[in-house]
Protein backbone atom coordinates (compact mmCIF):
# COMPACT_ATOMS: atom_id res chain seq x y z
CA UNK A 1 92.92 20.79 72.25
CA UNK A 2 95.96 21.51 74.43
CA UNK A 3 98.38 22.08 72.71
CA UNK A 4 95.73 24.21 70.47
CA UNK A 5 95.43 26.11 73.93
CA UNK A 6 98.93 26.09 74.72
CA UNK A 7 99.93 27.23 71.36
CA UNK A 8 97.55 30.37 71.77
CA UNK A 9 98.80 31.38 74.69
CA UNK A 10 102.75 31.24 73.03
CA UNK A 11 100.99 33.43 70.18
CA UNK A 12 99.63 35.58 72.09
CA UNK A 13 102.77 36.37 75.10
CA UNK A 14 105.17 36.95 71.86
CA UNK A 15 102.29 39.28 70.79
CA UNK A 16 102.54 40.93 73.37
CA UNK A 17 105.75 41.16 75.40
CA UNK A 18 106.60 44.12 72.80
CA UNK A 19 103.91 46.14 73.95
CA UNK A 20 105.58 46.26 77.91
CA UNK A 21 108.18 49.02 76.21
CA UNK A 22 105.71 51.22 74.43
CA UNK A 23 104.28 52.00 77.77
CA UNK A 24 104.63 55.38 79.35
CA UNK A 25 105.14 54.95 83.55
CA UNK A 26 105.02 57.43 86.17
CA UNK A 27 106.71 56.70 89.93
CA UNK A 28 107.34 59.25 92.89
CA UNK A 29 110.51 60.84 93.65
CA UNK A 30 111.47 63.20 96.69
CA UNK A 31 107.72 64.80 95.87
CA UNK A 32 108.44 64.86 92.13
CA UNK A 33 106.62 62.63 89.46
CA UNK A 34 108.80 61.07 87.04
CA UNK A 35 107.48 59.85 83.99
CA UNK A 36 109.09 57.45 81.69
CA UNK A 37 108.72 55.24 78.70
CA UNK A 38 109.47 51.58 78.32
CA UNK A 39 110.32 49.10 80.98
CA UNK A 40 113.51 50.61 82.54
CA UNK A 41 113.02 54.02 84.59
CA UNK A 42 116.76 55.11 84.89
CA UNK A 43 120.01 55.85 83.15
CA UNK A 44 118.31 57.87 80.39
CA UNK A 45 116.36 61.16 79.81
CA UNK A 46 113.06 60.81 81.89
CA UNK A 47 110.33 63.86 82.35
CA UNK A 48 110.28 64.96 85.89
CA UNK A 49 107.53 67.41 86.79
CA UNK A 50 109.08 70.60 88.44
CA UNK A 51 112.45 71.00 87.24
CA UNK A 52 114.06 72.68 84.26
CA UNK A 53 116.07 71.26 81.22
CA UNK A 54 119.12 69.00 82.08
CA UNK A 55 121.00 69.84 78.97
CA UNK A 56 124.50 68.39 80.41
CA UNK A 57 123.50 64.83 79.59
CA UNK A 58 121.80 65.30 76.28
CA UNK A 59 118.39 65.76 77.64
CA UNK A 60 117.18 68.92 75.49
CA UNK A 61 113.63 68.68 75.82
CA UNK A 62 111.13 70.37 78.28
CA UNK A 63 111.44 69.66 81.90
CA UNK A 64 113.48 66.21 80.97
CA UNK A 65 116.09 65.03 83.43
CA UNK A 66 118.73 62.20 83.27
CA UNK A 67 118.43 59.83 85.97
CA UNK A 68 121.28 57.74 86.95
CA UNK A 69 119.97 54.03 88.00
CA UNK A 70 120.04 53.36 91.99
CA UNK A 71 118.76 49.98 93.29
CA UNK A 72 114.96 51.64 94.61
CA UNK A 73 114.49 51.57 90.19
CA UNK A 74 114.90 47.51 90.53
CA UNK A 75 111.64 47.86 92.48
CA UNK A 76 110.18 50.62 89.91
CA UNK A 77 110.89 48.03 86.82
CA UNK A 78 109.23 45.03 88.57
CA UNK A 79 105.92 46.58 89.20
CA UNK A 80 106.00 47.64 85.83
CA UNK A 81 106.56 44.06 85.08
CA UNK A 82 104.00 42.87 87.32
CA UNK A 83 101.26 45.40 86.57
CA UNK A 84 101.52 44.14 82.58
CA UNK A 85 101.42 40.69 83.69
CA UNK A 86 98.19 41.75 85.31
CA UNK A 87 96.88 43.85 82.86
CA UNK A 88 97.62 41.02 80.57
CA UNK A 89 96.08 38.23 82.26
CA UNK A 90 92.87 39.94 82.88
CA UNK A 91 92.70 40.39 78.63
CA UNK A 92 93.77 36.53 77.84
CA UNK A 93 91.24 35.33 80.69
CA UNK A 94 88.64 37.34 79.13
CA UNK A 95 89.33 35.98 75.94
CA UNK A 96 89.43 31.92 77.28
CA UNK A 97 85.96 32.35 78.82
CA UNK A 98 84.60 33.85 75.83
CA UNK A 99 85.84 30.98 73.88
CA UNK A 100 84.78 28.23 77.19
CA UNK A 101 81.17 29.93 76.96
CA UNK A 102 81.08 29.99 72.73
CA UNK A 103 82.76 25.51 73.52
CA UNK A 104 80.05 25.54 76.07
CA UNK A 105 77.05 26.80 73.94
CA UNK A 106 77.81 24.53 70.69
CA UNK A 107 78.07 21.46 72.60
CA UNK A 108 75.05 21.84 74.50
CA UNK A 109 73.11 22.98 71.06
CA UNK A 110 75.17 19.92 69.64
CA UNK A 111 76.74 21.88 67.21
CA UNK A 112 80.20 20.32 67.94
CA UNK A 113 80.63 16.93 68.07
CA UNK A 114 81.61 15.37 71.20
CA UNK A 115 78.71 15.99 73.43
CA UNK A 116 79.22 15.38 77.11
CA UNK A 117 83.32 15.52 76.24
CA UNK A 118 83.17 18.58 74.87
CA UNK A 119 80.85 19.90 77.72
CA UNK A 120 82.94 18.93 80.27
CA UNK A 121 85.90 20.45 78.35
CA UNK A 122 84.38 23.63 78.47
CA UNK A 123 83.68 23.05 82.13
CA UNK A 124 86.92 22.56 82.87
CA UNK A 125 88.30 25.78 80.46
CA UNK A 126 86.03 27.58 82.76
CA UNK A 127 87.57 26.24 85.66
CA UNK A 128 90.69 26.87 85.18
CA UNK A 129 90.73 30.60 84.17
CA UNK A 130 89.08 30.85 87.56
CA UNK A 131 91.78 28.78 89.60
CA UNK A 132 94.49 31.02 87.08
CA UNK A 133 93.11 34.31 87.92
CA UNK A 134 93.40 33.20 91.72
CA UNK A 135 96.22 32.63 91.28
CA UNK A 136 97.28 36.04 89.68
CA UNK A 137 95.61 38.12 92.24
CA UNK A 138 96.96 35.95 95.09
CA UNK A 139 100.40 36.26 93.95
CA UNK A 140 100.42 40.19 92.95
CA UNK A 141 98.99 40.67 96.84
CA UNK A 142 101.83 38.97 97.64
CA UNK A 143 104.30 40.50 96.21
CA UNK A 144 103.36 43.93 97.00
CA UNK A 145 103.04 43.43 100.65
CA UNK A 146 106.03 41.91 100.43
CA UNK A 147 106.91 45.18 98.58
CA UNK A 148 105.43 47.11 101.65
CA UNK A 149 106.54 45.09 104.50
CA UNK A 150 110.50 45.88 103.16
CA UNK A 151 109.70 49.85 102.84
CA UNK A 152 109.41 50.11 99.08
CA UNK A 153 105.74 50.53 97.91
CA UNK A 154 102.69 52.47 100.55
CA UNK A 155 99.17 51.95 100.86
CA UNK A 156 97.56 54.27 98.47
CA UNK A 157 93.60 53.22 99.00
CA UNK A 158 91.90 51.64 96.75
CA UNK A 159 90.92 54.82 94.26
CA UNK A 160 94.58 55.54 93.57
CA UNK A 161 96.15 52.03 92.33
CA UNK A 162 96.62 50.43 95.75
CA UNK A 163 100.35 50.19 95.88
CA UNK A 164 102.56 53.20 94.93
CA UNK A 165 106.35 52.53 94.71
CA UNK A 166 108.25 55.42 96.33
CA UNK A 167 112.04 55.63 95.19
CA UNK A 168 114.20 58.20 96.94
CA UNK A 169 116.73 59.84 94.34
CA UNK A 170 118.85 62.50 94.26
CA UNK A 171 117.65 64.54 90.73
């Protein structure tokens, strides 16, 4: 059943780990919002709100900017990281409990066979998405007061994402 489990999860993160560069991210730059696609927010055309076209790169369409990489984008690309993780997590634990409560239900209707095994398997299914997702939220508070506490990210309140990364280029 573990390696059932642990294949799943391998499945599922090579599933997904394409998906991080399909996403379209915004961060905050000297009062301008950049938006970009993908995981890395520099050294290409990215859409800045506020400015006109850059057409001395190769960036012909509207309001797009190239945007040479400094080392504040390091921080920009890991909380992308980070937030997919999250994002991520939150779908996969969703999914384990669902499957823990289905384990859960058979065995006590003694559908499976097993009994008290298979109970206690679920038990422990259950138990661990709880001690993982702990885990997850523990470490992402972490990290972004660690974020904070070196000047990188601010306090945004809880309505507007919590963290903000703030990176201070020259467009």
């Amino acid at each position: 059943m573990k390696r059932l489990l642990f294949l799943i999860f391998i499945i599922l993160g090579i599933l997904a780990l394409p998906l991080t560069g399909l996403a379209a991210r915004t961060y905050s730059a000297d009062g301008y919002t950049v938006e970009y696609e993908g995981l890395v927010p520099c050294g290409k055309c990215v859409k800045v709100s506020g400015l006109g076209i850059d057409t001395e790169r190769g960036c012909n369409a509207e309001k797009n900017k190239y945007i040479h990489c400094q080392f504040c984008h390091f921080f920009v690309m890991l909380d992308a990281i980070l937030d997919f993780i999250f994002q991520i997590s939150i779908v996969i634990a969703a999914l384990m409990l669902s499957f823990a409560g289905l384990l859960y239900i058979m065995s006590v209707m003694e559908f499976l066979p097993g009994g008290p095994q298979t109970l206690s398997q679920a038990k422990s299914i259950i138990g661990s998405v709880f001690l993982g997702l702990l885990i997850i939220f523990g470490a992402w508070v972490i990290i972004n007061l660690f974020f904070q506490i070196i000047g990188v990210s601010h306090w945004t309140g809880l309505s507007g994402g919590w963290f903000e990364i703030s990176c201070p280029i020259k467009l």
